[in-house]
Protein backbone atom coordinates (compact mmCIF):
# COMPACT_ATOMS: atom_id res chain seq x y z
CA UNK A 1 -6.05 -105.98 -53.26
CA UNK A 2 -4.98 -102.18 -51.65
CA UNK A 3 -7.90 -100.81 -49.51
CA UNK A 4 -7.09 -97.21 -49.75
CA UNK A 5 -9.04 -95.50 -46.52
CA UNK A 6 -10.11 -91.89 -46.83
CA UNK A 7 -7.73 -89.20 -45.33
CA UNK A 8 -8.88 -87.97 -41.99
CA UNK A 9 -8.29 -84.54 -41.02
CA UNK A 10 -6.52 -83.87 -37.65
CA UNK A 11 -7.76 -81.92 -35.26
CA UNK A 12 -7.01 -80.22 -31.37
CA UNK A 13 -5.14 -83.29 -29.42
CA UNK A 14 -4.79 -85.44 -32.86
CA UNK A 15 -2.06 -83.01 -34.55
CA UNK A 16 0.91 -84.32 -33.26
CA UNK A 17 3.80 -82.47 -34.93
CA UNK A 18 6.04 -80.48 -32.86
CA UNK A 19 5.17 -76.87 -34.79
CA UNK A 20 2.51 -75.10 -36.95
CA UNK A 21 1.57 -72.03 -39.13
CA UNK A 22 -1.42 -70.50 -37.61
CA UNK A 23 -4.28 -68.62 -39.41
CA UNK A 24 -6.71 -67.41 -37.23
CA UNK A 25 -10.83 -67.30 -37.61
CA UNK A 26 -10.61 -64.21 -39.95
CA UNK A 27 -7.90 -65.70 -41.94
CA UNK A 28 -5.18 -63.64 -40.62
CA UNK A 29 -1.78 -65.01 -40.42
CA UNK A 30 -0.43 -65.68 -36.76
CA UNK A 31 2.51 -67.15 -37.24
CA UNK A 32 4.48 -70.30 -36.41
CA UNK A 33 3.56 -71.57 -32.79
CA UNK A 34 4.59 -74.58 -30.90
CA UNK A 35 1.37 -76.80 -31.48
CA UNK A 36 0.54 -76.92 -27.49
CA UNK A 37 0.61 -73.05 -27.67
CA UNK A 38 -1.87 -73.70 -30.67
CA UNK A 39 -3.84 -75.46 -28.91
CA UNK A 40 -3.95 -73.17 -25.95
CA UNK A 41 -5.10 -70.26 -28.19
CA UNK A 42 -7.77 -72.52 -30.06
CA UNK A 43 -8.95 -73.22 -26.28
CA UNK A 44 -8.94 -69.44 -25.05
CA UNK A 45 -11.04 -68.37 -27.76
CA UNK A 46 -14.08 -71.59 -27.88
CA UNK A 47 -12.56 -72.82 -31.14
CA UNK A 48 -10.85 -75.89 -32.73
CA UNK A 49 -7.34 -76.30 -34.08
CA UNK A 50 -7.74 -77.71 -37.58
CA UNK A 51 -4.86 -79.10 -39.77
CA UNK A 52 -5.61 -77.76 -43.63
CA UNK A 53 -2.41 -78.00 -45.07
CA UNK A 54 -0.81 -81.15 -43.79
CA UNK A 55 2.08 -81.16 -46.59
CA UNK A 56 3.38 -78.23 -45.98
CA UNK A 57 6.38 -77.34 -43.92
CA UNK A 58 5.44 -76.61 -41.48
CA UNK A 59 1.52 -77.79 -41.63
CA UNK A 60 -1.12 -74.98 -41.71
CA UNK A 61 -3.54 -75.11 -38.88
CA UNK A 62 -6.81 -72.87 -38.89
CA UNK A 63 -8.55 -71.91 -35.94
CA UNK A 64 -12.20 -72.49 -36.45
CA UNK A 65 -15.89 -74.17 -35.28
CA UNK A 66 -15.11 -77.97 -36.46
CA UNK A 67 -18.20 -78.87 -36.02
CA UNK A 68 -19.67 -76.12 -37.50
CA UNK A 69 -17.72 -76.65 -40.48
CA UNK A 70 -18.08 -80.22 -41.04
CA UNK A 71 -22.45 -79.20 -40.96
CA UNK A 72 -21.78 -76.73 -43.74
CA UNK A 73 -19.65 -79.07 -45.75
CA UNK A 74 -22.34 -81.68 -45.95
CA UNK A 75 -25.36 -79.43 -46.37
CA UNK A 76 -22.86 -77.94 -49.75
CA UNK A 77 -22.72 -81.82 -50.48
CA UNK A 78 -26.24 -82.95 -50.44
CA UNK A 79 -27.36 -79.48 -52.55
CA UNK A 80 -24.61 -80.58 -54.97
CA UNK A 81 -25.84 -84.39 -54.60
CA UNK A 82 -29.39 -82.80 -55.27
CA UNK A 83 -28.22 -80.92 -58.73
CA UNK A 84 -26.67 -83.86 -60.23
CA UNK A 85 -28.64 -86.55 -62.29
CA UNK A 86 -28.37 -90.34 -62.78
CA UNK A 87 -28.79 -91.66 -65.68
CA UNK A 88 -32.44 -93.57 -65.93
CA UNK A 89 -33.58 -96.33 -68.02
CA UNK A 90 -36.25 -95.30 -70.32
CA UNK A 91 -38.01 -97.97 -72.22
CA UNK A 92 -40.71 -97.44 -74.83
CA UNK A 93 -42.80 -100.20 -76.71
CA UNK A 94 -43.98 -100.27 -80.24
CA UNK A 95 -46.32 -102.47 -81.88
CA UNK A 96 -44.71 -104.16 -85.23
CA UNK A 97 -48.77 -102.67 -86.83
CA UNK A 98 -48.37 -99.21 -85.16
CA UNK A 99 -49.05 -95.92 -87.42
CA UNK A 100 -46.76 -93.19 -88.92
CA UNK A 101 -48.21 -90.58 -86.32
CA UNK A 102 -47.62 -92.81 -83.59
CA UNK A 103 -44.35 -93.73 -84.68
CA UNK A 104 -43.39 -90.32 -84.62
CA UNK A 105 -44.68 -89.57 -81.26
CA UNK A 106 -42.83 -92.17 -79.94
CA UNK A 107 -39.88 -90.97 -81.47
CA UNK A 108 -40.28 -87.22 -79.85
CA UNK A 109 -40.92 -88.97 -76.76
CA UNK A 110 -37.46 -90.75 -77.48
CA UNK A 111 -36.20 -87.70 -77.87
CA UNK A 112 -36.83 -85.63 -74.65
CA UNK A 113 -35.85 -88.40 -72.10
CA UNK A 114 -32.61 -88.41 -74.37
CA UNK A 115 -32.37 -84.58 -74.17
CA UNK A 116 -32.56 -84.67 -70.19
CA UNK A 117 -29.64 -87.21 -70.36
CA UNK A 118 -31.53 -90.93 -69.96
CA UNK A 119 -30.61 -93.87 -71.96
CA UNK A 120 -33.93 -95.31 -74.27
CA UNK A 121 -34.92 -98.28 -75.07
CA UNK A 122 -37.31 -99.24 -77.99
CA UNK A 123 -39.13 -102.33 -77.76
CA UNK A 124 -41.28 -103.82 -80.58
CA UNK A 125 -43.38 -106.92 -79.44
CA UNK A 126 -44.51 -109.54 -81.54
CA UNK A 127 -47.26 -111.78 -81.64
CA UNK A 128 -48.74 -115.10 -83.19
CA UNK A 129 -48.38 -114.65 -87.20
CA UNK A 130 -46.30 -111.44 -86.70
CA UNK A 131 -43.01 -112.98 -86.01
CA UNK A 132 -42.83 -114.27 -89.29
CA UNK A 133 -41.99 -110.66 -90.25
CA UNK A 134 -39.32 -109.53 -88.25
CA UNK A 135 -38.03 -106.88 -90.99
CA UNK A 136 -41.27 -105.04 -90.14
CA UNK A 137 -40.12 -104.22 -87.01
CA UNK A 138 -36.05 -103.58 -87.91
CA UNK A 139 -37.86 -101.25 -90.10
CA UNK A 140 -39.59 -99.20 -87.51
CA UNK A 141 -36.25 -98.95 -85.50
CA UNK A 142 -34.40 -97.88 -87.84
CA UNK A 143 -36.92 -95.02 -88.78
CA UNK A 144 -36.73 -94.10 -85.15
CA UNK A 145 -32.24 -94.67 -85.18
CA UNK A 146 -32.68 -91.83 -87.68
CA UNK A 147 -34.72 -89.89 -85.99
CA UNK A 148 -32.60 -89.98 -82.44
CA UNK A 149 -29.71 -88.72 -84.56
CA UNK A 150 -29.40 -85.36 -83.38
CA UNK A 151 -29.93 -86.67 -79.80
CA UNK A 152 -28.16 -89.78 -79.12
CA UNK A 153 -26.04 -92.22 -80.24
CA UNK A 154 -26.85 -96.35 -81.18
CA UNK A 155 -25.48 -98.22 -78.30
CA UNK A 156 -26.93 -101.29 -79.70
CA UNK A 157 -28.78 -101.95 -83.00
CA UNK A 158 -31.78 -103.89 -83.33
CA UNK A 159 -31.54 -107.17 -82.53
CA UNK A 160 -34.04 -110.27 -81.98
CA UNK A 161 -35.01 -111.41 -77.89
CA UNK A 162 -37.33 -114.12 -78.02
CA UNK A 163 -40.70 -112.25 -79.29
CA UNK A 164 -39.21 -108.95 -78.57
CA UNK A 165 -36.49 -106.53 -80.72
CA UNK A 166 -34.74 -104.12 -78.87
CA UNK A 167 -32.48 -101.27 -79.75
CA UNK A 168 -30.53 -99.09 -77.08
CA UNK A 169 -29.80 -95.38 -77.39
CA UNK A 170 -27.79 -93.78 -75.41
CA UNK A 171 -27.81 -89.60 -75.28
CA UNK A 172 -24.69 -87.71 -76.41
CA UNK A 173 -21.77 -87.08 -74.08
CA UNK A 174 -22.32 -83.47 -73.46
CA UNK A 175 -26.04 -83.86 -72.72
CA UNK A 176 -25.18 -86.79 -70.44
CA UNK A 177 -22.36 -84.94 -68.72
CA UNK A 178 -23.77 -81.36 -68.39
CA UNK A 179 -25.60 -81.69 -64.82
CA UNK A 180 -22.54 -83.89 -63.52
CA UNK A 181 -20.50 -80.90 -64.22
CA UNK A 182 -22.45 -78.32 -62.65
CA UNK A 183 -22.29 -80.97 -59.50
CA UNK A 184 -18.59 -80.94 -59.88
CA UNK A 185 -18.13 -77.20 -60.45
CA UNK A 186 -20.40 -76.63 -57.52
CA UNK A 187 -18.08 -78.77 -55.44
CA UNK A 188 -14.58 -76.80 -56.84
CA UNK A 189 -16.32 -73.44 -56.20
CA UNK A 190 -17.09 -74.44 -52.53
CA UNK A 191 -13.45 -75.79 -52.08
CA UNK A 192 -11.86 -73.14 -53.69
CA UNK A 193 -13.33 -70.91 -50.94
CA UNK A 194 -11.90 -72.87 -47.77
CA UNK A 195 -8.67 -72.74 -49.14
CA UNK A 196 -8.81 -69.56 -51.03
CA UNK A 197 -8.32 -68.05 -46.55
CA UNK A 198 -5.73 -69.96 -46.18
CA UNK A 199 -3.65 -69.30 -49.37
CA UNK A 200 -3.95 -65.35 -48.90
CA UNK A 201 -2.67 -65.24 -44.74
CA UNK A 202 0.25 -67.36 -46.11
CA UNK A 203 1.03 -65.09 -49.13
CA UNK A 204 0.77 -61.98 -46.76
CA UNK A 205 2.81 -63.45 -44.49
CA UNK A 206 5.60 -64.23 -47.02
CA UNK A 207 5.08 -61.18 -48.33
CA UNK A 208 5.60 -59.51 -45.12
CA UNK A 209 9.03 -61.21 -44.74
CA UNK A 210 10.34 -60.21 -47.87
CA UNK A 211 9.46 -56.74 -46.94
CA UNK A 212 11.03 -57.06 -43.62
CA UNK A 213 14.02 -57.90 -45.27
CA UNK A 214 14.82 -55.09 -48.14
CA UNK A 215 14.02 -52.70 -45.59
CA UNK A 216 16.96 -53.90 -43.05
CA UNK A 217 19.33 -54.61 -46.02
CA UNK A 218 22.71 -53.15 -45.53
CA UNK A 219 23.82 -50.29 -48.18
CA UNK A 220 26.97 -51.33 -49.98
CA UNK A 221 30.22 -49.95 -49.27
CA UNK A 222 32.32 -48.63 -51.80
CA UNK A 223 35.26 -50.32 -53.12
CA UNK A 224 38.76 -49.92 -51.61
CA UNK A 225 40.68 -47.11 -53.40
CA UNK A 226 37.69 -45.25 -54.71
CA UNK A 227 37.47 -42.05 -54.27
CA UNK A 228 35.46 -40.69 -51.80
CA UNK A 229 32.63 -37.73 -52.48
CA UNK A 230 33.86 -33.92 -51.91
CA UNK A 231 31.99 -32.22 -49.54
CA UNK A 232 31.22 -28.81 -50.93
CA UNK A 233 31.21 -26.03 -48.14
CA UNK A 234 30.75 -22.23 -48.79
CA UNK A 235 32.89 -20.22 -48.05
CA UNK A 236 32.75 -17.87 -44.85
C-alpha cells in the first residue's frame, strides 16, 4: 500500500535551491536572486519567503505574511466547507391502511428532501393479519416510485425486511451535485487569485525581455556587391 503525504510548501530557511524568481508583496517581478539574498530581502522588509511555483526553473518565490496567509486560506476553506451539503438519510413511514391524502403528502414530503439533495427512504410497517398482504404495500410504493419521478431516481425497489418493505430513492445527479459545485467553484475562484499575482509578474517580466531584446537588435548589413545608396547633394 503507497501512503501518499500531502505536499508541504517551503518556506524562509526550508527552500534550499541555490536560485529563485522573486515577486514581491505587490506582485511585482524582482528578478532572479541567489536564495540567501532572498531571504535577506524577505527579512529587511518583516515578511516570509514563500516557494509558489516549485516546478519551475527556476522556482517562484513570493514575498509575503505566511502566517497571514495560511489564516485566510482556512477561513476561505471552512466558508466553502460551510456551503457544501452532505447527503442525509431521510426516512419516512407509511402504514400498509394509510389514505390517498396522506399518501400524497408523504409523497411531497418525499419530494422536497429529494429536491435539497437527500436520499429517502419509504418504509411501510406491517402488523398481525396485515402481512398476509404484502402487495398492499408494493402498491403504495410504487404509487409513490411514480410520483418521485421527476425528482429522483429508484436506487432500490421495494423489497420485503422482516415486517417492514423498504424502497430507496436517491435524488438526481444534478440536484445532488449542485451545492458540491458551488463548494468547488468557490475553492478554484480563491486559487485562481493566489496564482493569478504570480502568473502576471512572470509574464511582464518575459515580456520585458523580449522587449529588451528587439530594441538592441543589430540592423542588417547589406549584401557584398550591392550597391550602395546615392547621396543626393544640391548643388552650390
Amino acid at each position: 500500500m503507497t501512503i501518499t503525504r500531502p505536499v508541504q510548501t517551503r518556506v524562509n530557511e526550508r527552500i534550499r535551491i541555490r536560485e529563485v524568481r522573486v515577486i514581491d508583496e505587490e506582485g511585482q517581478q524582482v528578478g532572479v536572486l541567489l536564495t540567501r539574498d532572498a531571504l535577506e530581502m524577505a527579512r529587511s522588509r518583516g515578511v516570509d519567503l514563500v516557494e509558489v511555483a516549485p516546478n519551475a526553473i527556476p522556482p517562484v518565490c513570493r514575498l509575503m505574511d505566511y502566517g497571514k496567509y495560511r489564516y485566510e486560506q482556512s477561513q476561505k476553506e471552512r466558508e466553502s466547507r460551510r456551503h457544501q451539503h452532505t447527503v442525509e438519510l431521510k426516512e419516512i413511514r407509511l402504514q400498509p391502511k394509510i389514505a390517498g391524502h396522506d399518501l400524497d403528502t408523504k409523497g411531497r414530503q418525499g419530494q422536497k428532501f429529494l429536491d435539497a439533495g437527500d436520499k429517502v427512504k419509504f418504509t411501510v410497517r406491517f402488523r398481525g393479519r396485515e402481512m398476509a398482504h404484502p402487495e398492499i404495500g408494493k402498491g403504495l410504493l410504487d404509487r409513490l416510485a411514480e410520483q418521485m419521478r421527476a425528482f429522483g431516481t429508484i436506487e432500490q425497489t421495494a423489497r420485503m425486511e422482516g415486517r417492514t418493505m423498504t424502497m430507496y430513492i436517491a435524488p438526481l445527479k444534478q440536484k445532488q451535485s449542485q451545492h458540491e459545485k458551488e463548494g468547488a467553484q468557490r475553492r478554484d475562484e480563491d486559487q485562481n487569485e493566489d496564482a493569478q499575482g504570480s502568473e502576471e509578474a512572470l509574464q511582464h517580466h518575459v515580456d520585458g525581455e523580449v522587449a529588451t531584446d528587439a530594441r538592441y537588435e543589430e540592423p542588417l548589413s547589406p549584401p557584398e556587391g550591392a550597391p550602395s545608396e546615392a547621396v543626393v547633394r544640391p548643388n552650390d
